[in-house]
N, C-alpha and C. Protein backbone atom coordinates (compact mmCIF):
# COMPACT_ATOMS: atom_id res chain seq x y z
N UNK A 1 20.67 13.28 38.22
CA UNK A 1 22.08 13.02 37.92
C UNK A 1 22.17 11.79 37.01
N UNK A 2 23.63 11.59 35.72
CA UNK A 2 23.04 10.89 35.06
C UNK A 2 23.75 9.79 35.94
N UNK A 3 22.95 8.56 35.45
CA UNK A 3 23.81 7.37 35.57
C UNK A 3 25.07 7.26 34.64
N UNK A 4 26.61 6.56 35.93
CA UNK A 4 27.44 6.53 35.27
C UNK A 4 27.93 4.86 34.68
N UNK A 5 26.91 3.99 35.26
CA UNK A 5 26.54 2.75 34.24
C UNK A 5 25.60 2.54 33.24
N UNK A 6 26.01 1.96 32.54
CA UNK A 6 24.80 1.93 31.27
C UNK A 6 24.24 1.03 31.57
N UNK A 7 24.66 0.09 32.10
CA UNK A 7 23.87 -1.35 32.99
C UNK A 7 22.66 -0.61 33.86
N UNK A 8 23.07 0.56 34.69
CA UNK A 8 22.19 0.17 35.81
C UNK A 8 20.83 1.20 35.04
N UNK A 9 21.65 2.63 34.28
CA UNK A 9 20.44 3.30 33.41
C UNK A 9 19.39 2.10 33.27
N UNK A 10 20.12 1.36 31.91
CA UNK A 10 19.03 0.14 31.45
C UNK A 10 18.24 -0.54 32.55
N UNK A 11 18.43 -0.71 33.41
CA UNK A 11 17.74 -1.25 34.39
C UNK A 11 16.39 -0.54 34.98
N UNK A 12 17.49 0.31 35.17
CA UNK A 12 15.94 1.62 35.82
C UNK A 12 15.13 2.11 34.75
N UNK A 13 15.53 1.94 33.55
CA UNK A 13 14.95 2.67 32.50
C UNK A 13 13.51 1.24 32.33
N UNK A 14 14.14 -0.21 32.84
CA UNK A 14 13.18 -0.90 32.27
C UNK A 14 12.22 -1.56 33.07
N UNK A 15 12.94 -1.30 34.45
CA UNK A 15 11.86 -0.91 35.82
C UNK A 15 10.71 0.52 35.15
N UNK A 16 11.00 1.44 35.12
CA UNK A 16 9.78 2.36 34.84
C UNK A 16 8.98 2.05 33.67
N UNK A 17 9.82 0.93 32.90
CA UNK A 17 8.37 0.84 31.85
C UNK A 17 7.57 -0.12 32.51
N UNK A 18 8.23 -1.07 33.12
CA UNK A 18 7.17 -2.17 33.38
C UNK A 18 5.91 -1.32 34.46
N UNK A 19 6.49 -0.21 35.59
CA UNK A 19 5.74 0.25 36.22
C UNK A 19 4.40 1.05 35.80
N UNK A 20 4.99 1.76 34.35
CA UNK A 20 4.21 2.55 33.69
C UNK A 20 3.83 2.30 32.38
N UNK A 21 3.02 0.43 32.66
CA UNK A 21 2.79 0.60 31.18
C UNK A 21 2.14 1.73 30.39
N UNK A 22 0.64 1.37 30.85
CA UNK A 22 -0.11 2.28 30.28
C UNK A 22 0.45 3.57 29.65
N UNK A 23 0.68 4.29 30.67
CA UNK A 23 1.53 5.41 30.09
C UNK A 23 2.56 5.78 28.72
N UNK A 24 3.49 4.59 28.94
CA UNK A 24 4.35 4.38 27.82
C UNK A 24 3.71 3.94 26.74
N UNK A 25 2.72 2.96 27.04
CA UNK A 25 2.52 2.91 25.25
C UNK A 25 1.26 3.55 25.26
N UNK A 26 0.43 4.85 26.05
CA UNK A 26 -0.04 6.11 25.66
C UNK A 26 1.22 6.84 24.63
N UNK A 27 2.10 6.87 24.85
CA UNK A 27 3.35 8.06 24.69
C UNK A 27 3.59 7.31 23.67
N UNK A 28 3.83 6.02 23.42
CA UNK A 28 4.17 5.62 22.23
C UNK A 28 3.51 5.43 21.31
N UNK A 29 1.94 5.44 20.93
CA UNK A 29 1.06 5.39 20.40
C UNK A 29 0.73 7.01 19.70
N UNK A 30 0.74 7.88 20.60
CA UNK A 30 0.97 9.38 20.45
C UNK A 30 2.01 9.51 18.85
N UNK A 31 3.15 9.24 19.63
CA UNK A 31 4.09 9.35 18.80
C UNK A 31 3.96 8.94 17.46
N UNK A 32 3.51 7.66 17.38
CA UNK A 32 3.62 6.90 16.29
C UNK A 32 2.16 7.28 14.98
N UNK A 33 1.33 8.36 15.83
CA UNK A 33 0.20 8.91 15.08
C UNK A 33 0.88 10.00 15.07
N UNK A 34 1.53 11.28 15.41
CA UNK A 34 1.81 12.29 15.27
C UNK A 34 2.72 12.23 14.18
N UNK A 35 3.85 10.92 13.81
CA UNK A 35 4.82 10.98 12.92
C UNK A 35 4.69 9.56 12.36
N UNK A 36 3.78 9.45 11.46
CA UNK A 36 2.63 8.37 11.00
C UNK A 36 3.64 8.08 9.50
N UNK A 37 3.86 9.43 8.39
CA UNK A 37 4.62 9.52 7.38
C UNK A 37 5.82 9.64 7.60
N UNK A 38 6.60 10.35 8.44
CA UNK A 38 8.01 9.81 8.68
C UNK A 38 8.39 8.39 9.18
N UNK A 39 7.34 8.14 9.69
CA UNK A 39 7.72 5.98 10.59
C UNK A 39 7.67 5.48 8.93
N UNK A 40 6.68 5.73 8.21
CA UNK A 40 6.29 4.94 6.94
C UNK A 40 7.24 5.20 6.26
N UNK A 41 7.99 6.32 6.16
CA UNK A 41 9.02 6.41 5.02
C UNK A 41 10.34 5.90 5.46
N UNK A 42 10.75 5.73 6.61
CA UNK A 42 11.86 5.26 7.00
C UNK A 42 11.61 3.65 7.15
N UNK A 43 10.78 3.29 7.36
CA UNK A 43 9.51 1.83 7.40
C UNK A 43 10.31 1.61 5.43
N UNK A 44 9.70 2.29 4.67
CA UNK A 44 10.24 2.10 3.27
C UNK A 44 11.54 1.74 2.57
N UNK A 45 12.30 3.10 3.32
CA UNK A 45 13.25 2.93 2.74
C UNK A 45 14.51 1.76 3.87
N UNK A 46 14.14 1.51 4.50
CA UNK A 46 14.67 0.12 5.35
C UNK A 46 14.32 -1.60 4.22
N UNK A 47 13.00 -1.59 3.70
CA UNK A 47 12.42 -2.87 3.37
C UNK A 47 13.16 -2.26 1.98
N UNK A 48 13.31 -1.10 1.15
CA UNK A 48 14.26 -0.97 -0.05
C UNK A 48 15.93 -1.30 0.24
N UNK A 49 16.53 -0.92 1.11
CA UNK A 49 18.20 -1.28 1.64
C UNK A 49 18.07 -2.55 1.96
N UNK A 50 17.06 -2.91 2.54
CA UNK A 50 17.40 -4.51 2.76
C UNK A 50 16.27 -5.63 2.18
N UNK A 51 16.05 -5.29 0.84
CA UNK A 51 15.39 -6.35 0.56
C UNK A 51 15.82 -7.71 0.15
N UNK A 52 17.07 -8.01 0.07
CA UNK A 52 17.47 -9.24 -0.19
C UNK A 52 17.65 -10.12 1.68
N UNK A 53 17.95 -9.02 2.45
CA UNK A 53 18.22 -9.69 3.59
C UNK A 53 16.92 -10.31 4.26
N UNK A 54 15.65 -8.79 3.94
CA UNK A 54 14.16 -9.45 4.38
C UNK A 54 13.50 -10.99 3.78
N UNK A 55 13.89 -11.13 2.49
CA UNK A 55 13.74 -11.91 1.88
C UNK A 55 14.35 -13.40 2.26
N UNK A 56 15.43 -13.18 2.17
CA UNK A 56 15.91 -14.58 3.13
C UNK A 56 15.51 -14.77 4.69
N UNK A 57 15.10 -13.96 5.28
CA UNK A 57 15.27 -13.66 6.66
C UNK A 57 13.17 -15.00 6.62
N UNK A 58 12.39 -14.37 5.74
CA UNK A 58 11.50 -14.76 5.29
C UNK A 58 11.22 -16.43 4.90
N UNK A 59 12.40 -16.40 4.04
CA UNK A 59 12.55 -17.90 3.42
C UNK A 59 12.80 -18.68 4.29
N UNK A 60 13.61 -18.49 5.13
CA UNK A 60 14.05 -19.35 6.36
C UNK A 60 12.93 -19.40 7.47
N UNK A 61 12.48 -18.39 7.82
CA UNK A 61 11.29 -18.80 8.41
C UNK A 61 10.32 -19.72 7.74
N UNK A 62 9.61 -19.50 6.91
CA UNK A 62 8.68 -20.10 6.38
C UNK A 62 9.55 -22.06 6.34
N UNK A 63 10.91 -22.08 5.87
CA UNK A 63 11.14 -23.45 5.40
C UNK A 63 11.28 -23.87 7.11
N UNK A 64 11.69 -23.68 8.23
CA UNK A 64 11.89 -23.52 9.81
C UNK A 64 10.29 -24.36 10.32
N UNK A 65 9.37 -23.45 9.62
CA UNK A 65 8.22 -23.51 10.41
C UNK A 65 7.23 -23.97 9.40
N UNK A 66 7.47 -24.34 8.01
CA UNK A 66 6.38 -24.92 7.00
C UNK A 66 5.06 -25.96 7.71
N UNK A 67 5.56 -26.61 8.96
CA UNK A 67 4.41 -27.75 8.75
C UNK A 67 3.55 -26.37 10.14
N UNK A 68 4.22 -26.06 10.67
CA UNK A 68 3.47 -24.84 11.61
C UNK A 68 2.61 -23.97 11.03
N UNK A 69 2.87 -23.76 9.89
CA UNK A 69 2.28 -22.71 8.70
C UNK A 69 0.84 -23.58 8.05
N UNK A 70 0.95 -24.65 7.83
CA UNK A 70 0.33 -25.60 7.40
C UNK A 70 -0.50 -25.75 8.34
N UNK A 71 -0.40 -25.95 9.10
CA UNK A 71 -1.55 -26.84 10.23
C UNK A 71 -2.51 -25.18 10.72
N UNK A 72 -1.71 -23.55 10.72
CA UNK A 72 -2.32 -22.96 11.29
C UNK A 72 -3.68 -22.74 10.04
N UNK A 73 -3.12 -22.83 8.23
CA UNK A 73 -4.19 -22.92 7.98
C UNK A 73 -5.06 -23.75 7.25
N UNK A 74 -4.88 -24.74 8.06
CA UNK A 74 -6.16 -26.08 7.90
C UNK A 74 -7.16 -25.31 9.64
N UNK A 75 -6.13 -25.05 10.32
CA UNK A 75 -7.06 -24.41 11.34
C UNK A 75 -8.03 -23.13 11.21
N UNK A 76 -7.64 -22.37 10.40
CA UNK A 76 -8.00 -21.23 10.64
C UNK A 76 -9.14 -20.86 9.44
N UNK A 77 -9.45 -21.45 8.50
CA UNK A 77 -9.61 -21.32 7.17
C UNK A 77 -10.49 -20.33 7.02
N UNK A 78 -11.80 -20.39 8.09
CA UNK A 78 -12.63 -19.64 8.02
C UNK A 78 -12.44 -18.04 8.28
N UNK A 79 -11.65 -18.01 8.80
CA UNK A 79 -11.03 -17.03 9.84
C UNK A 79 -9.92 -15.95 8.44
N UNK A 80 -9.30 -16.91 7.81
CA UNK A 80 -8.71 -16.50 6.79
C UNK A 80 -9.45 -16.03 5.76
N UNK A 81 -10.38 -16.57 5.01
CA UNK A 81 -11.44 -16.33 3.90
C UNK A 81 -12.29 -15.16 4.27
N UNK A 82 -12.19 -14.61 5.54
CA UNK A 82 -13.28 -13.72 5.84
C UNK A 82 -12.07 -12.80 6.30
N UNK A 83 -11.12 -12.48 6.53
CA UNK A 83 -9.99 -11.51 6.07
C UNK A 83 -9.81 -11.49 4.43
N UNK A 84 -9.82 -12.31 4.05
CA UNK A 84 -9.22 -12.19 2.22
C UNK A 84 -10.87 -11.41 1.98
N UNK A 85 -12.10 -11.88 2.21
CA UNK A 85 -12.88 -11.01 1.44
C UNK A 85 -13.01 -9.48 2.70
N UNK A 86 -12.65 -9.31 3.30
CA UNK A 86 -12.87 -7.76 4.16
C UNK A 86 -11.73 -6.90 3.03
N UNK A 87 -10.45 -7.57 2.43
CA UNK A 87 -9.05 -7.15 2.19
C UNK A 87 -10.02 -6.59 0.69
N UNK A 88 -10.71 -7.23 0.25
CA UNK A 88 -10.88 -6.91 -1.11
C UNK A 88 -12.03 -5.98 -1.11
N UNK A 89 -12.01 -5.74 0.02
CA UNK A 89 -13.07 -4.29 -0.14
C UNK A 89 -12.84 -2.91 0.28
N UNK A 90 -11.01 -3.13 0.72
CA UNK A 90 -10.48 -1.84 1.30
C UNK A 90 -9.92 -0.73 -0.28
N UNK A 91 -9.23 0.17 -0.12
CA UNK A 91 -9.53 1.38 -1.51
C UNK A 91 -7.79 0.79 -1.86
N UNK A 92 -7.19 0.01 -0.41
CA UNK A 92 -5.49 -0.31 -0.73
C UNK A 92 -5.42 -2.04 -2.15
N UNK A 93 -6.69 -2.43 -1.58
CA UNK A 93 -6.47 -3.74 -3.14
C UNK A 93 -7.19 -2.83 -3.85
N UNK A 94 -7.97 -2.32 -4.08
CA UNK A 94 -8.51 -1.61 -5.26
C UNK A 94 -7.35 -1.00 -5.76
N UNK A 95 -6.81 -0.39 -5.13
CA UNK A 95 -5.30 0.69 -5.98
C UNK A 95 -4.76 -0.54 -6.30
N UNK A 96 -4.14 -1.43 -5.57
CA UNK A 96 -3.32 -2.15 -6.13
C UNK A 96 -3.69 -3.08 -6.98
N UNK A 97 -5.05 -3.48 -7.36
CA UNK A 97 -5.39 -4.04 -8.01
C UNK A 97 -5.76 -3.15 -9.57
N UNK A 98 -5.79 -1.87 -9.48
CA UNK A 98 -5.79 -1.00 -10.96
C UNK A 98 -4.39 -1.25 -11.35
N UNK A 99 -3.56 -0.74 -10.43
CA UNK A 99 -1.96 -0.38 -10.87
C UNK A 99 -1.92 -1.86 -11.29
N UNK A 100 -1.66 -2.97 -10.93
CA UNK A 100 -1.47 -4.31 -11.41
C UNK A 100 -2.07 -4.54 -13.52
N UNK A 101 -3.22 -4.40 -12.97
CA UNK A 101 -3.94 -4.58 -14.45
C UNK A 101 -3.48 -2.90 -15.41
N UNK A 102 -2.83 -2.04 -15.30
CA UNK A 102 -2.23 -0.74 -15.78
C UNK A 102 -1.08 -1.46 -16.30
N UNK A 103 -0.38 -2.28 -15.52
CA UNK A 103 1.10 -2.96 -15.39
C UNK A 103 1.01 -3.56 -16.31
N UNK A 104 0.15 -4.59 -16.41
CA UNK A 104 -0.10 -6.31 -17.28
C UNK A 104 -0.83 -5.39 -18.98
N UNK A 105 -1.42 -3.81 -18.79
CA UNK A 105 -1.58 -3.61 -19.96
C UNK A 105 -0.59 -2.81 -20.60
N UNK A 106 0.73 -2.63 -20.15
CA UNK A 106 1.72 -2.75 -21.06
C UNK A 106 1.93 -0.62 -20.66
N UNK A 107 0.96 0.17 -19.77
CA UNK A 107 0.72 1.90 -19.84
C UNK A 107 2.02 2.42 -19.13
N UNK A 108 2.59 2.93 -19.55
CA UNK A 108 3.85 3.61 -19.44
C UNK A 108 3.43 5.00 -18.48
N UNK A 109 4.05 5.23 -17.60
CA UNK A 109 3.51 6.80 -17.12
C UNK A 109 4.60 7.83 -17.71
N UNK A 110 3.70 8.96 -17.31
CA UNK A 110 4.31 10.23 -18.14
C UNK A 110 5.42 10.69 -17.21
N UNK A 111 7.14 11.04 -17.90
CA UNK A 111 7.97 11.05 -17.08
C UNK A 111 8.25 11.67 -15.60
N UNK A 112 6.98 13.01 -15.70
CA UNK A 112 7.38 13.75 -13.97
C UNK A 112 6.96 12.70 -13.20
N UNK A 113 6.22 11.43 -13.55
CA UNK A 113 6.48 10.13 -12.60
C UNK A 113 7.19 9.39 -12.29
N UNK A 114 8.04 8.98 -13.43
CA UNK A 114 9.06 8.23 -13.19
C UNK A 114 8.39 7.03 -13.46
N UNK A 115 8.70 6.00 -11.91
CA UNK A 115 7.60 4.43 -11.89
C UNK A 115 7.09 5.26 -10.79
N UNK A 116 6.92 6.16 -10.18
CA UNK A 116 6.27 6.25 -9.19
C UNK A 116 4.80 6.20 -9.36
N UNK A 117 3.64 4.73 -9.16
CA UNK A 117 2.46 4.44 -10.13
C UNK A 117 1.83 4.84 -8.05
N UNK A 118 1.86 4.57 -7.07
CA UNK A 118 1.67 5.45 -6.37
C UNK A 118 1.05 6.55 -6.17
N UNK A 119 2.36 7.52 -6.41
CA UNK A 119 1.53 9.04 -6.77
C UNK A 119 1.04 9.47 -8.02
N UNK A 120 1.06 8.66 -8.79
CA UNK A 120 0.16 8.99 -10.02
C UNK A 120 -1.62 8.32 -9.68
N UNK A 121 -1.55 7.34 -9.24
CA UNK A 121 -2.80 6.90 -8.89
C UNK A 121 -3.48 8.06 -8.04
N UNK A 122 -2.64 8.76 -6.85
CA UNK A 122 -3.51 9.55 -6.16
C UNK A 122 -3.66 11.03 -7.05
N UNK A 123 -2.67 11.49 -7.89
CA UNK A 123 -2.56 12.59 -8.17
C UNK A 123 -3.20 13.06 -9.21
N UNK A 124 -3.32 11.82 -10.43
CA UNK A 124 -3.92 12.02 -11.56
C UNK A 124 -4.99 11.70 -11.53
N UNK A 125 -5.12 10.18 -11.41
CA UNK A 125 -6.68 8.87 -11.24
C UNK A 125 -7.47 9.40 -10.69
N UNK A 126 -7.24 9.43 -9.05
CA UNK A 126 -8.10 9.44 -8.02
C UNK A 126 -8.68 11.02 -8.41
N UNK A 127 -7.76 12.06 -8.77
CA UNK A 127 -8.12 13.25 -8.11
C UNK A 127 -9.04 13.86 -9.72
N UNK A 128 -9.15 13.18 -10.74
CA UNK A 128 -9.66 13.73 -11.64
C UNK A 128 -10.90 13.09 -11.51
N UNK A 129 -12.13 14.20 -11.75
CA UNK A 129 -13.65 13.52 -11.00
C UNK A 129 -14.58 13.93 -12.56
N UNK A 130 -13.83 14.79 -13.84
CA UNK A 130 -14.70 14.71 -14.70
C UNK A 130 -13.84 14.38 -16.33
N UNK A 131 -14.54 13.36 -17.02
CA UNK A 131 -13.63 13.58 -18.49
C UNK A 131 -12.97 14.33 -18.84
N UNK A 132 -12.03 14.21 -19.64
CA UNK A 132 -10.73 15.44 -19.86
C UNK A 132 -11.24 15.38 -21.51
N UNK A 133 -11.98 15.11 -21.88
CA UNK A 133 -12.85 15.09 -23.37
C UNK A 133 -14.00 16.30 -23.59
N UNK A 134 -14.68 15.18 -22.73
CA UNK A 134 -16.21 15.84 -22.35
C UNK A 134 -16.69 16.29 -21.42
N UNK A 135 -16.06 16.17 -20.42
CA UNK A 135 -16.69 16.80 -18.94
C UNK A 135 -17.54 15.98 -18.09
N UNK A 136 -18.22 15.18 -18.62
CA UNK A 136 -19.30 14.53 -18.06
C UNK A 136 -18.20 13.84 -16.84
N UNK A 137 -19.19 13.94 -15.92
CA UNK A 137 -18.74 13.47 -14.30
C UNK A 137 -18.27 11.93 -14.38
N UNK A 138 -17.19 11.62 -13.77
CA UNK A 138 -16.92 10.00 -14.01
C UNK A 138 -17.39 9.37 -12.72
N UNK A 139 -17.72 8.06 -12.93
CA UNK A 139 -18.38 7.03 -11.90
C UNK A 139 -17.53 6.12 -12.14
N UNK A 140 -16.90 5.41 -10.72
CA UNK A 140 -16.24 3.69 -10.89
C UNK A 140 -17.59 2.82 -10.46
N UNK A 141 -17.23 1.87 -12.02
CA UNK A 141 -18.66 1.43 -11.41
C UNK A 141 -18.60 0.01 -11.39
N UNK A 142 -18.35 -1.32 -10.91
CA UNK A 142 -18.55 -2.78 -11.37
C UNK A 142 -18.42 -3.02 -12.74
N UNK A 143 -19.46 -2.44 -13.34
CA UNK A 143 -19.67 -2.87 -14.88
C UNK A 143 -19.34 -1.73 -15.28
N UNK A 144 -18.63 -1.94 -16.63
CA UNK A 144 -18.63 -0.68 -17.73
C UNK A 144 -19.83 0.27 -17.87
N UNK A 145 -19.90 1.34 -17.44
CA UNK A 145 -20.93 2.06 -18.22
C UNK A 145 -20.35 3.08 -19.63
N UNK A 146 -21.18 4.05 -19.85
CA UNK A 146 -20.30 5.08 -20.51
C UNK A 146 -19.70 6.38 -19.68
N UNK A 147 -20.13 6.01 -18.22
CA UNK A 147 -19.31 7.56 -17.74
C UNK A 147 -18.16 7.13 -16.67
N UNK A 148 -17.78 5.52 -16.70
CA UNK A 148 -17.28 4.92 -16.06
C UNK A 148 -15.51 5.33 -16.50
N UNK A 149 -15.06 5.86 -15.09
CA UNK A 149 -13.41 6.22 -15.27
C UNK A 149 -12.56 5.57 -16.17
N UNK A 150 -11.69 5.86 -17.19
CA UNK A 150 -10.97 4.67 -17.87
C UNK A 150 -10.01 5.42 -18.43
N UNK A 151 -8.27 4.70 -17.94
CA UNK A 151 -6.99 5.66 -18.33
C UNK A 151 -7.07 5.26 -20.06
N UNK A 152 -6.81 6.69 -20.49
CA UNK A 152 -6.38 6.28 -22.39
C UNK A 152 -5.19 6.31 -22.25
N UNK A 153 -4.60 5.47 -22.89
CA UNK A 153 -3.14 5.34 -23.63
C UNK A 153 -3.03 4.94 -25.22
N UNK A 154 -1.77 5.33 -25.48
CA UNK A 154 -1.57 5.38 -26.76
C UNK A 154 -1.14 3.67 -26.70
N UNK A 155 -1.83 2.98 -27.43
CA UNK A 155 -2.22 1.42 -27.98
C UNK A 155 -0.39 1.03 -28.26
N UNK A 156 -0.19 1.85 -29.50
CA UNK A 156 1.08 1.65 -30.23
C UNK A 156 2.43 1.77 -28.95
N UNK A 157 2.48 2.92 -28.19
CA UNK A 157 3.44 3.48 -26.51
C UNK A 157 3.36 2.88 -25.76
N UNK A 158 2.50 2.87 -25.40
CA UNK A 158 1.85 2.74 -23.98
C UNK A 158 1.55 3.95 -23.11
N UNK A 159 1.86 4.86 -23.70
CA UNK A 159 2.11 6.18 -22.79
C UNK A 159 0.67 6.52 -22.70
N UNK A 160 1.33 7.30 -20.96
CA UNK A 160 -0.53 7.46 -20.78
C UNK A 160 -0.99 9.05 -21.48
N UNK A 161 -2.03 9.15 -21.57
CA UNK A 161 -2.74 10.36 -22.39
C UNK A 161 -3.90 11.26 -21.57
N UNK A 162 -4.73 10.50 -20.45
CA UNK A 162 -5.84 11.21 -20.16
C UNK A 162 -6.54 10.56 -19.82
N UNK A 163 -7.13 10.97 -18.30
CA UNK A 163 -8.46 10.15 -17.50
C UNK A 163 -9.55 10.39 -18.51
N UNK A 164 -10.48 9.64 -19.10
CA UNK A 164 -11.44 10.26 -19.71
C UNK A 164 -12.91 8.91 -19.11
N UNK A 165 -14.01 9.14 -20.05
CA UNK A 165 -15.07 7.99 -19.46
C UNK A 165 -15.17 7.35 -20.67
N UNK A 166 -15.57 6.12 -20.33
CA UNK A 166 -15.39 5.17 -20.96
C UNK A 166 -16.28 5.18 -22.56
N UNK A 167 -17.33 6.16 -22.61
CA UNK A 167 -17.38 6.54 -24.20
C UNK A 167 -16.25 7.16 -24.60
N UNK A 168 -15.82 8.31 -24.47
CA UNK A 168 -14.90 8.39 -25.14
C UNK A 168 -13.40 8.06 -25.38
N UNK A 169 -13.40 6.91 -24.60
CA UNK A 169 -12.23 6.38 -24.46
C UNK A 169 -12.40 5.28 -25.36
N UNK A 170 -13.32 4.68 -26.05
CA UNK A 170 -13.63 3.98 -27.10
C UNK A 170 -13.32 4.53 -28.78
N UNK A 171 -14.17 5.87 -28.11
CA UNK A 171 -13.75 6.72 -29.64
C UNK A 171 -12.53 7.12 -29.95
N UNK A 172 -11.85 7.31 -29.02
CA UNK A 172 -10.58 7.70 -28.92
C UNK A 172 -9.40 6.46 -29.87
N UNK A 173 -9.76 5.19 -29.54
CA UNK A 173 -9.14 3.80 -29.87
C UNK A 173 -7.60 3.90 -29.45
């Protein structure tokens, strides 16, 4: 039968979590892997509607708690430096670190993108595995080679043109 207070619901509702943790955040953990892309897209479009509010909400913390912020990292430093280099070996700074240097070189995407640099990274970049020239298989590699992945764009546009490897993306100019 339901409850006809909302007081006492809430109550009992927060008696059974405390009784059942485990359980609940089994069930909530469930959940939150079963609907992983709907949490993320509503996760999105929340930090897009309110980005001026996150932003201050941010500023004020940080100016609130600056010398707290400060002292945690004179404490932590080591602890920090060995997160910053784990961060730079995940495939999420690598993307964001292409799209950045794509950005700073001025490459325009082709309009069924829009700005969406996102799904062009997974759709075009990632998913093309041989030259659109020559065929030869592409490698990301540290150093330049010649079969090493590299977007062409038109120099004069910016517009992009074609995953190709890095010989013929020379010849191309």
């Amino acid at each position: 039968m339901p409850y006809k207070s909302k007081e006492k619901r809430n109550e009992n509702s927060r008696k059974y979590r405390e009784a059942n943790k485990e359980k609940v955040a089994e069930k909530q953990r469930k959940y939150q892997e079963d609907n992983r892309e709907k949490l993320a897209e509503a996760k999105k479009q929340y930090r897009e509607a309110n980005r001026e509010k996150i932003a201050e909400t941010n500023r004020k913390y940080h100016e609130a708690n600056r010398e707290k912020i400060k002292q945690y990292r004179e404490n932590n430093k080591k602890k920090i430096a060995e997160t910053n280099r784990q961060y730079q070996q995940t495939p999420m700074r690598k993307r964001s670190n292409r799209i950045f240097g794509w950005k700073r070189q001025g490459i325009k995407l082709p309009e069924e993108y829009g700005e969406n640099w996102d799904i062009f990274y997974e759709e075009e970049y990632l998913s093309t595995t041989n030259c659109e020239v020559c065929g030869v298989e592409l490698t990301e590699d540290k150093r330049s080679t010649s079969t090493t992945k590299c977007l062409d764009h038109n120099h004069i546009t910016g517009l992009f043109r074609n995953v190709l490897c890095h010989a013929c993306n020379t010849k191309r100019g």
